[in-house]
Each structure stands twice: as C-alpha cells, then as structure tokens.
Protein backbone atom coordinates (compact mmCIF):
# COMPACT_ATOMS: atom_id res chain seq x y z
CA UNK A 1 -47.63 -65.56 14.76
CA UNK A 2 -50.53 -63.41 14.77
CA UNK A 3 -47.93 -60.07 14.96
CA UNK A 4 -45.11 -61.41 12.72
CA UNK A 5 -47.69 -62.49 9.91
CA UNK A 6 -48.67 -59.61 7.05
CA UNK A 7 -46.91 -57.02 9.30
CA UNK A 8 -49.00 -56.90 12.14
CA UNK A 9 -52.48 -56.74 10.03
CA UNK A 10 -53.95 -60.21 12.18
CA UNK A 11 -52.91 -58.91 15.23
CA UNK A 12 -54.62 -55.90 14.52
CA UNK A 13 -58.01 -57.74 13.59
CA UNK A 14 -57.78 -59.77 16.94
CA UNK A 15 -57.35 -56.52 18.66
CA UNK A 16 -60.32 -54.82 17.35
CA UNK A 17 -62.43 -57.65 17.57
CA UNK A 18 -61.56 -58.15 21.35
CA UNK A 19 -62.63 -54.17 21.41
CA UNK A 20 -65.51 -54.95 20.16
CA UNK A 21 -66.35 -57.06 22.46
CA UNK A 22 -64.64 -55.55 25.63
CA UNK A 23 -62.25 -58.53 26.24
CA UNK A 24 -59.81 -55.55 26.20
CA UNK A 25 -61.18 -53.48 29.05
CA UNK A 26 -61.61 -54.66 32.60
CA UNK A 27 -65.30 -56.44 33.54
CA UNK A 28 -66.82 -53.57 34.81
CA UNK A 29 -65.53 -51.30 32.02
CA UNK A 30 -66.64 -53.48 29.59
CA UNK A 31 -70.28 -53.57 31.04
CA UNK A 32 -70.15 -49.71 30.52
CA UNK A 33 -68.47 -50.16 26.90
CA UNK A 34 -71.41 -52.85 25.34
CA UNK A 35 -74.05 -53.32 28.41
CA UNK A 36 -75.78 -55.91 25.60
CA UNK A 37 -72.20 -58.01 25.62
CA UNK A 38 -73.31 -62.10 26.35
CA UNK A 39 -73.19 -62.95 29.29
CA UNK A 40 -73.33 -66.35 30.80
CA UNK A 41 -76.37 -68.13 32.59
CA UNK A 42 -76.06 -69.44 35.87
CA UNK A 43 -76.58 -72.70 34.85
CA UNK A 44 -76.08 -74.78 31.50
CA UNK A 45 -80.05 -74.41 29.66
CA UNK A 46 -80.94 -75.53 26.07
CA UNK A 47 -82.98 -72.49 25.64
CA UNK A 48 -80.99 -68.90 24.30
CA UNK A 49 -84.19 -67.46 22.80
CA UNK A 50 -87.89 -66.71 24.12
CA UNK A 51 -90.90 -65.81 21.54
CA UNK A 52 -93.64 -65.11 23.80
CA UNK A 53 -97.25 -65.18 21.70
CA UNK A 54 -99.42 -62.94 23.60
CA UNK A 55 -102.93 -63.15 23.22
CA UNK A 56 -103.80 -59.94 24.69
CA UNK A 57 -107.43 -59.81 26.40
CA UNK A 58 -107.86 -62.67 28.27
CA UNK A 59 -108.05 -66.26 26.17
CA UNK A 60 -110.63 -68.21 27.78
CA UNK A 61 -109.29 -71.75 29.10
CA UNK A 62 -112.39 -73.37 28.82
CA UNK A 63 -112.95 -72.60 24.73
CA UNK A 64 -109.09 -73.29 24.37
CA UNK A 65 -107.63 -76.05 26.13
CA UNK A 66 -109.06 -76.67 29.41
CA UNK A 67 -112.07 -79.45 28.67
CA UNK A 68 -114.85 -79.47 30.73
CA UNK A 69 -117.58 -81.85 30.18
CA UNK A 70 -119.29 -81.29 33.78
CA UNK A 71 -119.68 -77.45 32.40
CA UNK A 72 -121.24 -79.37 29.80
CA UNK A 73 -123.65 -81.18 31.99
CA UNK A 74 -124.72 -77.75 34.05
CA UNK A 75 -125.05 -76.13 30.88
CA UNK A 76 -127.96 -72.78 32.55
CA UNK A 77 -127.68 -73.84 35.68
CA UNK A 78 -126.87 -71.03 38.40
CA UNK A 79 -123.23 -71.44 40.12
CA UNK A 80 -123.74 -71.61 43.87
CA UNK A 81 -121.64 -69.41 45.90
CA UNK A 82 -120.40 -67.24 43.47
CA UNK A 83 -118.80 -64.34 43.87
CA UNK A 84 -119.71 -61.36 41.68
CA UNK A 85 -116.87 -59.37 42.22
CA UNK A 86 -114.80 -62.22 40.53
CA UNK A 87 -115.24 -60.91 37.33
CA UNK A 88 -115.79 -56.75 36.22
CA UNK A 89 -119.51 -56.77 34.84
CA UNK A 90 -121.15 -57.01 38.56
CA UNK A 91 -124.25 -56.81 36.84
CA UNK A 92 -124.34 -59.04 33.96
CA UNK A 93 -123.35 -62.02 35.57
CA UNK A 94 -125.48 -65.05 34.00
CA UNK A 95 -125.45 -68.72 34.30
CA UNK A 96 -122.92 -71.64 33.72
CA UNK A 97 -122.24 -71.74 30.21
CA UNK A 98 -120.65 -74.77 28.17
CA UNK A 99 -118.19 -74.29 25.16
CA UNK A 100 -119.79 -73.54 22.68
CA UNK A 101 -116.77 -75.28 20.55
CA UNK A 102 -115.85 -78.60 19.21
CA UNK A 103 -113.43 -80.75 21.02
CA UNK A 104 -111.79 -83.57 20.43
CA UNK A 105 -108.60 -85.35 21.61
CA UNK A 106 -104.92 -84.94 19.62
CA UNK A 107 -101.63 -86.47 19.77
CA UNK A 108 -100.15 -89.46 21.25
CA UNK A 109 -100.78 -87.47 24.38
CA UNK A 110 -104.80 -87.72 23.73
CA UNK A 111 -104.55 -83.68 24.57
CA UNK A 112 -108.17 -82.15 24.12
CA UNK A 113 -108.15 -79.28 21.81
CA UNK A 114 -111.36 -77.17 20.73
CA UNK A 115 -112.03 -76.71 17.02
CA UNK A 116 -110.76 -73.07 17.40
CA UNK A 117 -107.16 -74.14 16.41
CA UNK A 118 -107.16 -77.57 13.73
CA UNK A 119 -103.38 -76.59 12.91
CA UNK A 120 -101.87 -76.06 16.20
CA UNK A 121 -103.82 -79.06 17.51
CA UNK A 122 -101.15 -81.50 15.30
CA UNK A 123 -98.38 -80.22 17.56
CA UNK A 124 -100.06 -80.59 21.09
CA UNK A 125 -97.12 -83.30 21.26
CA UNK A 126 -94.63 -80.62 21.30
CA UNK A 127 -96.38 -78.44 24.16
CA UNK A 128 -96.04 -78.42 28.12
CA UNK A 129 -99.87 -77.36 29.08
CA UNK A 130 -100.12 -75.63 32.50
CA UNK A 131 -103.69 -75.43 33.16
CA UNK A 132 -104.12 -74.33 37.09
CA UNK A 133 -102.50 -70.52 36.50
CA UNK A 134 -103.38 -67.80 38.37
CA UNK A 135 -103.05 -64.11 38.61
CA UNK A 136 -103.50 -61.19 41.47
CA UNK A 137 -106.46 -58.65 39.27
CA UNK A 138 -109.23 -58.99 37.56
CA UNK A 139 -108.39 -55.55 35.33
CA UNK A 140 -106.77 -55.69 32.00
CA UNK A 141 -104.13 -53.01 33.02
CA UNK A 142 -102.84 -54.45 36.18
CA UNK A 143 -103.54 -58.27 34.90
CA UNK A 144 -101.18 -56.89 31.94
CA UNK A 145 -98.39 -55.45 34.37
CA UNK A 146 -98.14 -58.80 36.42
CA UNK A 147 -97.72 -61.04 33.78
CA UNK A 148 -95.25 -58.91 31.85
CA UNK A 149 -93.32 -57.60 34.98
CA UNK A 150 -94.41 -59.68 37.81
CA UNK A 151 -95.76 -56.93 39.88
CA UNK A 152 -99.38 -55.55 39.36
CA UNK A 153 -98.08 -51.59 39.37
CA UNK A 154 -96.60 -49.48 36.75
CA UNK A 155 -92.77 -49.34 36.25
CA UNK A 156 -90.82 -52.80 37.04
CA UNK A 157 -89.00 -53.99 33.76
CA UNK A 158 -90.74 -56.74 32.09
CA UNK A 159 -89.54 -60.55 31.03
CA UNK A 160 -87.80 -59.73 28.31
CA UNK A 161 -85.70 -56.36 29.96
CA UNK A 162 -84.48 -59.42 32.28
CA UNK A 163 -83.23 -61.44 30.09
CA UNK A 164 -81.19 -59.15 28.12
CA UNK A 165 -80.17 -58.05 31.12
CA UNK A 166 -78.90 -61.23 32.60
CA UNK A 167 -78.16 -62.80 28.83
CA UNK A 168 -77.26 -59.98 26.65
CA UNK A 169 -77.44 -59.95 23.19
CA UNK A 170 -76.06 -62.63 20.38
CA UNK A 171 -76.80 -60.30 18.23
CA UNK A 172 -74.47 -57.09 17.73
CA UNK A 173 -76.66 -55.45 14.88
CA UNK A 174 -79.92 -55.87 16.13
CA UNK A 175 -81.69 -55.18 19.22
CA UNK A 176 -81.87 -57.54 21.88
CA UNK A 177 -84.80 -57.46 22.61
CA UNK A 178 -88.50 -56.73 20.09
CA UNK A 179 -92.09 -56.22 20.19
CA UNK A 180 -94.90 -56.38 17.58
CA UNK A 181 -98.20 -55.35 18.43
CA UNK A 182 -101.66 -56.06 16.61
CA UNK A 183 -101.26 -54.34 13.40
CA UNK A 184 -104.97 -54.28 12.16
CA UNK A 185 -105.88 -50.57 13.77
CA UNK A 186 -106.58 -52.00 16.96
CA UNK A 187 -103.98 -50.18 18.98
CA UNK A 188 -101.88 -51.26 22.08
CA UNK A 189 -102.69 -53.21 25.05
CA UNK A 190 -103.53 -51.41 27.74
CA UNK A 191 -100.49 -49.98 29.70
CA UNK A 192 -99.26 -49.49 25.99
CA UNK A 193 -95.00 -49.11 26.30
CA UNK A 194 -95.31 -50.17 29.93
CA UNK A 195 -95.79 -53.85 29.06
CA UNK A 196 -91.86 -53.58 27.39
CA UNK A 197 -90.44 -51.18 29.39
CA UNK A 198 -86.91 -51.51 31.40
CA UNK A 199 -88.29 -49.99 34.33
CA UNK A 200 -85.61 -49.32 37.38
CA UNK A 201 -83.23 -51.31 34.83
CA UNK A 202 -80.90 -49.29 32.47
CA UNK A 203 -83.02 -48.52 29.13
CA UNK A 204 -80.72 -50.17 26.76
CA UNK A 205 -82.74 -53.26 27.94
CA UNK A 206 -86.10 -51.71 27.30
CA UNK A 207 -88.27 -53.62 24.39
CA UNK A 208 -88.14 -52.22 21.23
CA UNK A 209 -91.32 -51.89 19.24
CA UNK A 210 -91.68 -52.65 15.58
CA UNK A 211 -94.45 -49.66 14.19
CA UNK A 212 -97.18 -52.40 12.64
CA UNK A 213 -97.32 -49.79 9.75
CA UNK A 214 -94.79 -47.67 7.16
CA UNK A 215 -91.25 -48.16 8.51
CA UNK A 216 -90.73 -50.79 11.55
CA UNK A 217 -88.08 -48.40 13.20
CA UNK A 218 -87.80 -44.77 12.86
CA UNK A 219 -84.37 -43.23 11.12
CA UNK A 220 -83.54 -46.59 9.63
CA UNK A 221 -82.82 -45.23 6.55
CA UNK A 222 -79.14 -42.93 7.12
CA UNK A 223 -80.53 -38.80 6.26
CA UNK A 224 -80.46 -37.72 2.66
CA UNK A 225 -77.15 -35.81 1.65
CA UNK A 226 -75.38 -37.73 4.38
CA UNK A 227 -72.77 -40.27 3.49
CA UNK A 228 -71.54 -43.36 5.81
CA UNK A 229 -68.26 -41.69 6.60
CA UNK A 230 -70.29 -38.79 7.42
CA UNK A 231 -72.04 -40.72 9.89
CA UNK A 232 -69.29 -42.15 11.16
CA UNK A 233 -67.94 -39.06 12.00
CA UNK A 234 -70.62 -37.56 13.73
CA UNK A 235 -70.75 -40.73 15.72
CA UNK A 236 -67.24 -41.28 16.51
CA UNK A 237 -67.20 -37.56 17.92
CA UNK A 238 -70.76 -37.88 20.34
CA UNK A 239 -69.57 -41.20 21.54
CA UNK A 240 -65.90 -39.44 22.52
CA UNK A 241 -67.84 -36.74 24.02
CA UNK A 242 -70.00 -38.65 26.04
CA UNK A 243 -67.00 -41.41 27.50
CA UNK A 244 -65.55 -38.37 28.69
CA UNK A 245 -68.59 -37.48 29.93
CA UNK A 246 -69.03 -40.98 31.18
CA UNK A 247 -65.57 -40.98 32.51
CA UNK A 248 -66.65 -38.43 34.80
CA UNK A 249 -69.49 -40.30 36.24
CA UNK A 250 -68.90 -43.76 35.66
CA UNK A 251 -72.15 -44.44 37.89
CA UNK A 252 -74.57 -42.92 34.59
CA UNK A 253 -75.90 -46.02 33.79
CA UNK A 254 -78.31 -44.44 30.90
CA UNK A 255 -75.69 -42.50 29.42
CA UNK A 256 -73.61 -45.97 29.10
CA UNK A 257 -77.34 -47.21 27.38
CA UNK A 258 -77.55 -43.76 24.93
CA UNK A 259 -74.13 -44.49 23.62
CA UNK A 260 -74.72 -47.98 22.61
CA UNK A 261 -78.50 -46.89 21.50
CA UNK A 262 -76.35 -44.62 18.98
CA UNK A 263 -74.27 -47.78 17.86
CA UNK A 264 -76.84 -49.89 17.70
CA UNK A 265 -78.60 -47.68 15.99
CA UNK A 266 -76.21 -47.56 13.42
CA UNK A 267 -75.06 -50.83 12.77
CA UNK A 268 -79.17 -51.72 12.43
CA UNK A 269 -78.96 -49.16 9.37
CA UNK A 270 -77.36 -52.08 7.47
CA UNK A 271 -78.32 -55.12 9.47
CA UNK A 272 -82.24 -54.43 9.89
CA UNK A 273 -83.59 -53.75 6.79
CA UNK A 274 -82.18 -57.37 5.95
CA UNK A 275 -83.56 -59.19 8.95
CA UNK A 276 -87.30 -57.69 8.66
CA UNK A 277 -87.35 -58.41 5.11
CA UNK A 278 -89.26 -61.60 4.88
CA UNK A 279 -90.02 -61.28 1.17
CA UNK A 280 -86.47 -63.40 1.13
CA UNK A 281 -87.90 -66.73 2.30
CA UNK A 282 -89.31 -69.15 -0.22
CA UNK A 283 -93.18 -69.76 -1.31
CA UNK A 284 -93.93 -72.62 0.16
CA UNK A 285 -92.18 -71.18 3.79
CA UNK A 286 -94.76 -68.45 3.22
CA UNK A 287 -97.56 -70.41 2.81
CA UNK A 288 -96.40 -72.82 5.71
CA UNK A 289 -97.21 -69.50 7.94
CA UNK A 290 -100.28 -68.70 6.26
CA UNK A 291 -99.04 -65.47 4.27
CA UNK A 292 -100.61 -66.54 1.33
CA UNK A 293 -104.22 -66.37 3.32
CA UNK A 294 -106.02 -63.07 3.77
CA UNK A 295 -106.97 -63.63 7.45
CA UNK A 296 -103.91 -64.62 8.98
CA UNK A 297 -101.49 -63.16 6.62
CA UNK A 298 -100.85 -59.96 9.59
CA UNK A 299 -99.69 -62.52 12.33
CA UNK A 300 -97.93 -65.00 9.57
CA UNK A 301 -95.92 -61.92 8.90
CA UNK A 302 -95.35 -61.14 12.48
CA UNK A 303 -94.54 -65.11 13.05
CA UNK A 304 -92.24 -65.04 10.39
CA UNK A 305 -90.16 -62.31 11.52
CA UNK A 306 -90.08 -63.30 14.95
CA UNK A 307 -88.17 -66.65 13.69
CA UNK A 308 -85.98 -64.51 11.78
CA UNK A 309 -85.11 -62.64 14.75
CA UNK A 310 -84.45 -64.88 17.00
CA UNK A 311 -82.22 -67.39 13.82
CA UNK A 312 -80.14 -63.81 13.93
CA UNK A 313 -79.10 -63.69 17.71
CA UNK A 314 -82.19 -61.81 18.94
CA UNK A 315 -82.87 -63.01 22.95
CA UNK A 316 -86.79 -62.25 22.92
CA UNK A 317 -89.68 -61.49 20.48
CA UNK A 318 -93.23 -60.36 22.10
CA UNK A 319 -96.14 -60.72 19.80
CA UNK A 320 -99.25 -59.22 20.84
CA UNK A 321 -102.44 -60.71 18.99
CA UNK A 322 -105.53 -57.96 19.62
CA UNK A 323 -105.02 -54.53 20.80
CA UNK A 324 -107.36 -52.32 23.09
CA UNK A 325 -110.27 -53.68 25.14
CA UNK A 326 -113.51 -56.05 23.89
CA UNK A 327 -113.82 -57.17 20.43
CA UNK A 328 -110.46 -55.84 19.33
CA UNK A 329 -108.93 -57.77 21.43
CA UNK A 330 -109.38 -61.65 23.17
CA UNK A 331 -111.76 -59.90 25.98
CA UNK A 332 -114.93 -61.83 25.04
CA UNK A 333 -117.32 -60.12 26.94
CA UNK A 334 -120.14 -60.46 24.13
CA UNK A 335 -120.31 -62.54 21.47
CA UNK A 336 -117.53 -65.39 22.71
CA UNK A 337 -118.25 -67.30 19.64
CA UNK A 338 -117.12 -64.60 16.98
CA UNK A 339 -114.46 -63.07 19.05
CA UNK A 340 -112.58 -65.98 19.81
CA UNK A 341 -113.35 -67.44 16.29
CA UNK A 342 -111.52 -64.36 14.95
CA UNK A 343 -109.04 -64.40 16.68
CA UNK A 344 -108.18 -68.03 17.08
CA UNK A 345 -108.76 -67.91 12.98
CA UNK A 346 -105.89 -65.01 12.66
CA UNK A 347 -103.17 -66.73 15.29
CA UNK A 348 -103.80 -70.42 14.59
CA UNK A 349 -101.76 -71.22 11.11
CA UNK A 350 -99.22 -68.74 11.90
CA UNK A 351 -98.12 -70.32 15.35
CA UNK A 352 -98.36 -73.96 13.58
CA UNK A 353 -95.77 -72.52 11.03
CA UNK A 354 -93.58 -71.25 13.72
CA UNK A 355 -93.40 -74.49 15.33
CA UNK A 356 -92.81 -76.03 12.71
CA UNK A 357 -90.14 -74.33 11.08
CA UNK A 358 -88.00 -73.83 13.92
CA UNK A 359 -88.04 -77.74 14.63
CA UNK A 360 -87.22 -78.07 10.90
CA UNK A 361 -84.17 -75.62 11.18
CA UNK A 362 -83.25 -77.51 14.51
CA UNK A 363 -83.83 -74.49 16.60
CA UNK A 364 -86.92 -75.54 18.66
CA UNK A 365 -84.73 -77.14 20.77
CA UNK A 366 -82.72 -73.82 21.91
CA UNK A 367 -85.99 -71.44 21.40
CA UNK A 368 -88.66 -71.22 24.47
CA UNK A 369 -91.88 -70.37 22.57
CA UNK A 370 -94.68 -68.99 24.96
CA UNK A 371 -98.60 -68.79 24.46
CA UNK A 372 -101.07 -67.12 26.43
CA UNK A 373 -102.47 -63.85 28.08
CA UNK A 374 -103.00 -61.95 31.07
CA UNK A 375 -105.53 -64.19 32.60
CA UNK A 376 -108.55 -66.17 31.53
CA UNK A 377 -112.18 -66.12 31.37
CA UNK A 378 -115.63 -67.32 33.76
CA UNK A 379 -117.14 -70.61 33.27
CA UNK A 380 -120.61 -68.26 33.14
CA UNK A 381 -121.91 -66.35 30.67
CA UNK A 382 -122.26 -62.46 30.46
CA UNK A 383 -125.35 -61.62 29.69
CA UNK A 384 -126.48 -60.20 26.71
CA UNK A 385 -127.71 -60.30 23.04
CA UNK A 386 -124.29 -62.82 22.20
CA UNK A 387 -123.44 -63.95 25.27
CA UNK A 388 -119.80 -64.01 26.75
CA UNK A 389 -117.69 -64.50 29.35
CA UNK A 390 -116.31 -62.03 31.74
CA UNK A 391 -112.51 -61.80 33.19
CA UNK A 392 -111.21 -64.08 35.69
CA UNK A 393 -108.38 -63.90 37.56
CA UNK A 394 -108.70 -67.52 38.95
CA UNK A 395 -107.87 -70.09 36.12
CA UNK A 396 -106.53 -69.85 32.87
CA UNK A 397 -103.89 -71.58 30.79
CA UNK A 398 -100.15 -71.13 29.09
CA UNK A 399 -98.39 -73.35 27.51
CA UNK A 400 -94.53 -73.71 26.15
CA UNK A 401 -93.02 -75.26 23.76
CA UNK A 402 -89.39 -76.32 23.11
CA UNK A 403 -86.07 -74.68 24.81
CA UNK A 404 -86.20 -77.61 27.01
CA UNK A 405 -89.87 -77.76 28.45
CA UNK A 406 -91.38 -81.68 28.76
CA UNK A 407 -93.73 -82.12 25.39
CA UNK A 408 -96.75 -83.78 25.36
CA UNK A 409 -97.48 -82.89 28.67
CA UNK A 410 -100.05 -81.39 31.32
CA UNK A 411 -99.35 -79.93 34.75
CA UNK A 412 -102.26 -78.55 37.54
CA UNK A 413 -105.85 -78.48 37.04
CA UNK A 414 -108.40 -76.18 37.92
CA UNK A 415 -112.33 -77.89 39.12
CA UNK A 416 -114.45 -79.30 37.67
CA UNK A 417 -116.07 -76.44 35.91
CA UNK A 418 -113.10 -74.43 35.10
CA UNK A 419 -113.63 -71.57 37.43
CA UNK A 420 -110.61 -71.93 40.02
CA UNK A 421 -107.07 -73.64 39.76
CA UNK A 422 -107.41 -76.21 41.94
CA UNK A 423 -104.15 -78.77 41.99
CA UNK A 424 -100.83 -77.74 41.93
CA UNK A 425 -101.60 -74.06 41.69
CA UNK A 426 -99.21 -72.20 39.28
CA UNK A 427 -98.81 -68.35 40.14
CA UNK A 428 -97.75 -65.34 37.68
CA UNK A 429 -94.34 -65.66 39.96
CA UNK A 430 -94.02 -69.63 39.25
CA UNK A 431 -94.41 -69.35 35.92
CA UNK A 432 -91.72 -66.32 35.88
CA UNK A 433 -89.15 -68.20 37.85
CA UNK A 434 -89.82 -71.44 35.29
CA UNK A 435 -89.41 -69.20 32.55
CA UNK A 436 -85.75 -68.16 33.88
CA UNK A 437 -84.60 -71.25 34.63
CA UNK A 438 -85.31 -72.60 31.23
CA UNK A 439 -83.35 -70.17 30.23
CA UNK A 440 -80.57 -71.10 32.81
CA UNK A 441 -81.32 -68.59 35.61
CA UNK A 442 -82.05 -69.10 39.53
CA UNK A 443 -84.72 -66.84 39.78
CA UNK A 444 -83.48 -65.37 42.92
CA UNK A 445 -80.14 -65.00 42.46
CA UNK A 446 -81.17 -62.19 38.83
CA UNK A 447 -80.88 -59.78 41.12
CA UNK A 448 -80.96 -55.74 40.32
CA UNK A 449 -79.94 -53.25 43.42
CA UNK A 450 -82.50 -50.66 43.41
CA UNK A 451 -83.83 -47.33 45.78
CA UNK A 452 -81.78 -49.44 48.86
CA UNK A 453 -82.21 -53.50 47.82
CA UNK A 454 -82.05 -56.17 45.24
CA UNK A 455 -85.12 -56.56 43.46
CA UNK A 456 -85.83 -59.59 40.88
CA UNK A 457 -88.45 -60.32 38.70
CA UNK A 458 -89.89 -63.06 40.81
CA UNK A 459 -89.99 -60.20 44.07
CA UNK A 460 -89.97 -62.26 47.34
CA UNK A 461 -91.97 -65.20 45.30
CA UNK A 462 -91.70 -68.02 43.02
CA UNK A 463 -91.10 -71.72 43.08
CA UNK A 464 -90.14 -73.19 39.63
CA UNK A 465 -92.75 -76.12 37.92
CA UNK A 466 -90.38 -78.57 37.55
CA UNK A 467 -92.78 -81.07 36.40
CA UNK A 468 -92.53 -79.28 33.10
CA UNK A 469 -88.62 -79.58 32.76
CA UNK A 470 -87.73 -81.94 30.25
C-alpha cells in the first residue's frame, strides 16, 4: 500500500525513517551508522532516565539525614580509638561534635530530617535512604573518580557514559547524555572533565557539559553568511568522506563517534536552543523551583532544565552543586554551620520542585533521581575558629527517588555516632550495580572489551540492594 499510494512518496518516508534509525543496515553496521540508536535493557525496568544531584564536597550524614542523638549525648567528649588518618587534617582533629541542626521527624515514614532542607523534608515519603555507604579514599579527587566511575584512578567512563552506552539515546537531537556544574564562579570539581568522561568507551558517550555562563554549547548558533543548505552540504560531503574512511577501518570506533558528533551537532542547532530555554514554562512552575528567589534561583534553573531534558529523551543529567575545594563547595572543614546552611539553602527548593513536577507530569515513575556526594563527613569536629568536620570515607548517605526504588524507606545503618557503616554495608560498587539494575541492567553482564578483557562499571564487585527495589 505504502508503494502504490501517492506514487511511492510513503514508501519513501518509511525508508528514510528506517535509515535513520539503521533498521536498514545490518546490527553491527548500524552501531557504526548511530552508536546513540536505543537499545534494549536486559531486563524490563520502570526507570529510562537518571538525574543524579551531586553535592560535590562531601555532605555530611550526620547534619543531613543520618540522626544521632548518642552524638548528642557525647557532645566534647574525646572518641576512643580513633584513627587520625581517617580524615585529611591529621592535626586538627577535635572532639565529638553534635549537629548543630534542628531535627525533627517527616512523613508517614517518621524519616528524621535536619532543618537544613524544610521543602525536601515533605517528600521523604518518596525517597529510598541508604545510610551505611562507603567509599575506598579519603581525597576529594579519587573519592570523586570512584563514585562517578567506580574505580579510584583517572580514565574509566563514568555512570552516565554507561548508560548511553548500554541504553542509547531517546533523543535524536540532543545529547544523550549532560552535565551542569556550579555556576556561581566556583569552578569544577576536582578531576574537572574526568568526572564525565567516556574513558576506554567510544567518546560519543562522553558527558557533555553545559558552560554555566554565555552560551551552554559552543557553535550552537550555524556561522554568519552560512545558510542551512550550506551546512548541509558541507556535512553531507565530511560524513561521505569519513564512511569511506570508515569503510576502510570499520574497527575506528571514534571516527564512527566524530561523525555522529557532526550530526548531532547539527540537528542540536535547531533542537537545543528550544530545550534549554526555560523562559517557556509558566510562573507559577518557576516559582515551584524557586526561580523567583535570589538564592536558589542558579540551581532552580539548573533543576528546571534537567526535567526538560530528560521530558525530551535525554538518558542522564549530572548536576553538580559547589565547585572547587572548602567553602565553595560541601567540604565543611570550618564553619559547618554556614557552609552547609548555604548550600543546603541554594539546593533545597529546587530539588523539592523537581520532585514534584515530575510526579505531576507522571514521569517520576520512569525517572531515577539521585542525591548525594563523594563521601561524607566525621562525627568530630575540626578544630578551629568555626569548627567543622573533616572527610570521611566511612559513612555517609544517598538516597533515590522514583524509577522504581521502594519510597518511604531506609536501608543499613552506620553506629551509633555516625562514624562507620555498620549494618548492611553498601559499597560505591553496590550502589553502582543498584543503579543499573533500576535501570534494567545486570551489572555484570554491561560489559566493554578493553586492552585484553571485559571491563564493567561494577569491576570484579557489586551486589545489588535489593531491599530498595520497589
């Protein structure tokens, strides 16, 4: 029917739009054509999306969400046995120090929540806490390389260079896979690009960073004096260029990723400006973020977007709240009080919005949303003229919401003071490997062959949480 009708023309469509999406070429070919093609999961999984809030610096679980009232009750006295190495200030270690924050109990789930977030604590219902997490370094960069990539050195692909590998993209005009950093001059995180990158995996599955400032993405706009069939042109000629190239050695994974960058690139010309243009969603969605507020009007924006994104076929957002080091960041090492009053003030509205506009639009349910950072903080102080708490490796706390986690709940612990995970222990790997499956994926079966074996993003680790499956 489809070749008789209008002389051909529907058959024509079908064609290109099977092109388009390599139904026409062989499997392998097709890889090659659009490595960002969707692919299916192992397994059926509610979630299709991930926006990971990262609160870069090292949140401390015991101001947050980890209540302690015997840390209340030892409040200056001297922890026996501890180890001074734990943390990195050898020689400012103090005594035990209580929160010095509110708390008070939320939710049918009686969750305890300090006073540092009075918005998100009306949606501790919709969270899965796990409070007993722990990591392999008490340094920011490393810390920062094993929760992103699972490995505490330089150059394995992160989280979200997994997923679009194993997922693809939904999306055809935008990339698959975005990052926002802390856009109040406070710079990266440490490891900077690093923390996004594709490693050993092809680079079309590399993050791609929004600029917090001028123009999100550079050459957005098409070059002055140049018209789209222009463009098109040029295109069409590079990409028939490089398939012969490709043709040649059909092994070039990164010239198969350069050739879609160019097409990608293109189509975002159109697509893009669209999707980052939040100035299209009503007042009182605005104000639901926090837009409308001075303080938090940065990570509203950021919020915002990322739930545009993700509404638009975009696999995984990264958000990082706080940039470099100390007070520009969550690394309370002096002054605990301010710094995570800051930023607790900047995030909290923002991420209450977020929830609850993508359960309003029915697309919690399909959207993993992540909080936390690379690890947490000492139950002592640090000493000095505001006192604050040094890294620790040992204990802190993440928690997810929707795309199929358990709400309202809480899984591990860590003692009685908040210093160690202490029942059902939940490493950097475990909480990788949950992660995944959520998102339909046997952790050791996302495999990659690299320099002589498969490697995965869980390494030779990882045992899924199941308690927080729904």
């Amino acid at each position: 029917m489809l070749r008789r009708a209008g002389s051909g023309a529907g058959l024509l469509a079908l064609a290109g739009l099977f092109q388009d999406t390599g139904l026409l070429l062989p499997s392998a070919q097709a890889a090659a054509a659009n490595p960002l093609a969707p692919r299916p999961s192992h397994f059926p999984a509610k979630a299709k999306s991930v926006i990971w809030l990262f609160m870069n610096g090292g949140p401390s679980q015991v101001d947050t969400w980890d209540y302690k009232p015997e840390l209340i009750k030892r409040d200056g006295t001297e922890l026996a046995g501890f180890d001074k190495k734990t943390g990195f200030f050898t020689e400012s270690v103090g005594p035990l120090m209580k929160s010095p924050f509110g708390w008070a109990q939320h939710g049918q789930s009686g969750t305890w929540a300090s006073d540092l977030f009075p918005n998100l604590a009306r949606h501790v219902d919709k969270m899965a806490f796990i409070h007993s997490c722990h990591t392999e370094s008490n340094n920011h960069s490393p810390a920062l390389f094993m929760i992103n990539t699972g490995t505490t050195r330089m150059g394995a692909p992160c989280v979200g260079s997994w997923l679009t590998y194993g997922l693809g993209s939904e999306s055809r005009n935008l990339p698959a896979f975005v990052v926002m950093s802390d856009p109040l001059d406070r710079g990266l995180p440490k490891g900077n690009a690093s923390n996004w990158g594709a490693g050993f995996l092809p680079s079309v599955y590399q993050g791609t960073w929004l600029r917090p400032k001028g123009e999100p993405i550079d050459n957005l706009k098409r070059p002055a004096g140049m018209g789209e069939s222009a463009q098109r042109a040029q295109l069409d000629l590079l990409a028939k260029l490089n398939r012969h190239h490709l043709a040649q050695s059909p092994a070039d994974n990164e010239l198969s990723a350069r050739i879609e960058s160019f097409e990608l690139a293109y189509r975002m010309q159109t697509a893009a400006p669209e999707a980052f243009d939040i100035e299209r969603e009503p007042e009182h969605l605005k104000q639901l973020y926090g837009l409308d507020q001075k303080h938090c009007r940065h990570f509203a924006a950021q919020c915002l977007m990322a739930r545009r994104m993700v509404e638009r076929g975009v696999r995984c957002v990264q958000i990082y709240s706080g940039g470099m080091e100390n007070q520009r960041s969550w690394d309370g090492h002096e002054d605990i009080v301010g710094n995570h009053r800051g930023f607790a003030h900047e995030t909290d509205q923002p991420i209450a919005g977020l929830l609850a506009d993508l359960e309003q639009r029915g697309l919690l349910d399909e959207t993993l949303v992540v909080w936390g950072g690379e690890f947490g903080r000492l139950p002592i102080s640090q000493k000095g003229k505001n006192p604050g708490r040094d890294h620790n490796p040992h204990a802190f706390t993440y928690w997810m919401a929707g795309g199929g986690v358990k709400a309202g709940m809480h899984h591990g612990a860590t003692d009685e003071l908040g210093h160690k995970a202490a029942v059902d222990k939940v490493s950097v790997n475990d909480l990788h490997a949950t992660i995944l499956h959520l998102l339909g994926f046997d952790h050791e079966r996302l495999t990659y062959f690299h320099n002589g074996r498969n490697f995965r993003l869980t390494d030779v680790a990882g045992e899924v949480v199941k308690a927080v499956l729904a």
